[in-house]
Protein backbone atom coordinates (compact mmCIF):
# COMPACT_ATOMS: atom_id res chain seq x y z
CA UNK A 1 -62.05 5.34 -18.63
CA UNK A 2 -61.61 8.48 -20.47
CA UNK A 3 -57.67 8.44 -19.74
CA UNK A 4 -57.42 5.06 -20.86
CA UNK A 5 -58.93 5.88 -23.55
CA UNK A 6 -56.34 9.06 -24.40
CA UNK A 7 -53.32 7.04 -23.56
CA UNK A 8 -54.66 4.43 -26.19
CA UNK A 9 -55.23 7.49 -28.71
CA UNK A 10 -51.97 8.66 -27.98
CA UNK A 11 -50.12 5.34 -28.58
CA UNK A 12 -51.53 4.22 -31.83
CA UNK A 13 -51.12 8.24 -32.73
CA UNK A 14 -47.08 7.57 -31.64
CA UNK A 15 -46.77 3.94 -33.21
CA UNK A 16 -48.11 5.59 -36.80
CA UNK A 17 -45.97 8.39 -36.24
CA UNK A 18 -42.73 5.70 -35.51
CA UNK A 19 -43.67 3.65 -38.25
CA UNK A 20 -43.85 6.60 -40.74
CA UNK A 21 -40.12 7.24 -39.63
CA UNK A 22 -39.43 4.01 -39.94
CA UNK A 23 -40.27 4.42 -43.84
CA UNK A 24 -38.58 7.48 -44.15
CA UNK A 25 -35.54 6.36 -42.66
CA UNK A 26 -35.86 3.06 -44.88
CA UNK A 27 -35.95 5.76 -48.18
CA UNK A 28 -33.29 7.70 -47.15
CA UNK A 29 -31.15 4.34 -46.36
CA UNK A 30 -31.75 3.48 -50.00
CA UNK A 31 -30.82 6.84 -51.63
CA UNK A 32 -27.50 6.60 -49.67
CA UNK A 33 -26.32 3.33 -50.90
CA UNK A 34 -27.31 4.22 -54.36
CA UNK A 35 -24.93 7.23 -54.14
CA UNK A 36 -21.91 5.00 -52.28
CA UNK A 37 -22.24 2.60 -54.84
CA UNK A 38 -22.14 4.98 -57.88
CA UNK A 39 -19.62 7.03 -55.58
CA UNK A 40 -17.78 3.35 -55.37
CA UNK A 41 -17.94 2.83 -59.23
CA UNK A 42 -16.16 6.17 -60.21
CA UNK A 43 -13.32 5.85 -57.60
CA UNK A 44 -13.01 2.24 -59.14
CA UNK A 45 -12.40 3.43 -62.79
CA UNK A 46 -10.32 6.22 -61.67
CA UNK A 47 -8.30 4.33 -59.64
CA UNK A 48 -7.43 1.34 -62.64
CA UNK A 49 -6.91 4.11 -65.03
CA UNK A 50 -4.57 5.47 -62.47
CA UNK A 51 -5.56 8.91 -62.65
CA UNK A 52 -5.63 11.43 -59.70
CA UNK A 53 -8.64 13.76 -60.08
CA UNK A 54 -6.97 15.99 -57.76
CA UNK A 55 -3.89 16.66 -59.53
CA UNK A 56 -5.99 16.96 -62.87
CA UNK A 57 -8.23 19.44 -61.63
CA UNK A 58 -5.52 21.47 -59.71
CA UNK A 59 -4.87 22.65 -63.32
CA UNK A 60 -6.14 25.97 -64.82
CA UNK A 61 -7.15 24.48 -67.98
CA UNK A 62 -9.15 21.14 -65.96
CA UNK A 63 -11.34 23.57 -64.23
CA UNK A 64 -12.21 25.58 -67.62
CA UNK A 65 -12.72 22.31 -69.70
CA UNK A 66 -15.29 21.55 -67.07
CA UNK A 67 -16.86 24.76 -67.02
CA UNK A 68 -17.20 24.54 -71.00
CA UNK A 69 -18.40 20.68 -70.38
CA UNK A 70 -21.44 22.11 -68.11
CA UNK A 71 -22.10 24.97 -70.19
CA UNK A 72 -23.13 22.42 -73.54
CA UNK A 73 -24.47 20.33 -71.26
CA UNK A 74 -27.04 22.92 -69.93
CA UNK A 75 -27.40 23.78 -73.49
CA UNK A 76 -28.16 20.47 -74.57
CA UNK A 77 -30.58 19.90 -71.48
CA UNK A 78 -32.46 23.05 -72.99
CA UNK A 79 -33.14 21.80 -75.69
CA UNK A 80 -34.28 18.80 -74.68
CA UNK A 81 -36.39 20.38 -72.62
CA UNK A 82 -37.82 22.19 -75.55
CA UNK A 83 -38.19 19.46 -77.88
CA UNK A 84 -40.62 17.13 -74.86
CA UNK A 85 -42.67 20.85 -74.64
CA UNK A 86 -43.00 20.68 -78.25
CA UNK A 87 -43.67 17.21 -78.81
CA UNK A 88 -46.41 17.58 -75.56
CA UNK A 89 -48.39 19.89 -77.73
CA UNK A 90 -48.90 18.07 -80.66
């Protein structure tokens, strides 16, 4: 009795362990066709307004437009940052 009574442990034990990969496999599925479709939406735009990202960022002054680009925005990002900590303690 005792081993059927392990091998019943040890499939519910595997079915909740399935089923919890299940889910995670179900999230993961969800994140990935939320990044193909905002992935899809870019290429879209680029492609009507013709432009070729490569060629544009093959240039010297592409690649520091976009490092000045990400250098407000972690400015501005700071100081949003700072202005929720200040709001929080009042």
């Amino acid at each position: 009795m005792s081993d059927a009574t392990d091998n019943a442990t040890e499939v519910e034990r595997l079915r909740r362990r399935v089923a919890e990969l299940e889910a995670q496999l179900e999230q993961q599925s969800r994140a990935t066709n939320a990044i193909v479709a905002r992935s899809q939406e870019k290429l879209y735009w680029l492609e009507r307004w013709q432009i070729d990202i490569e060629r544009v960022m093959g240039r010297r002054s592409a690649q520091v437009a976009l490092e000045a680009v990400k250098r407000v925005r972690g400015v501005v990002w700071a100081l949003k940052r700072a202005r929720r900590k200040v709001a929080q303690r009042r």
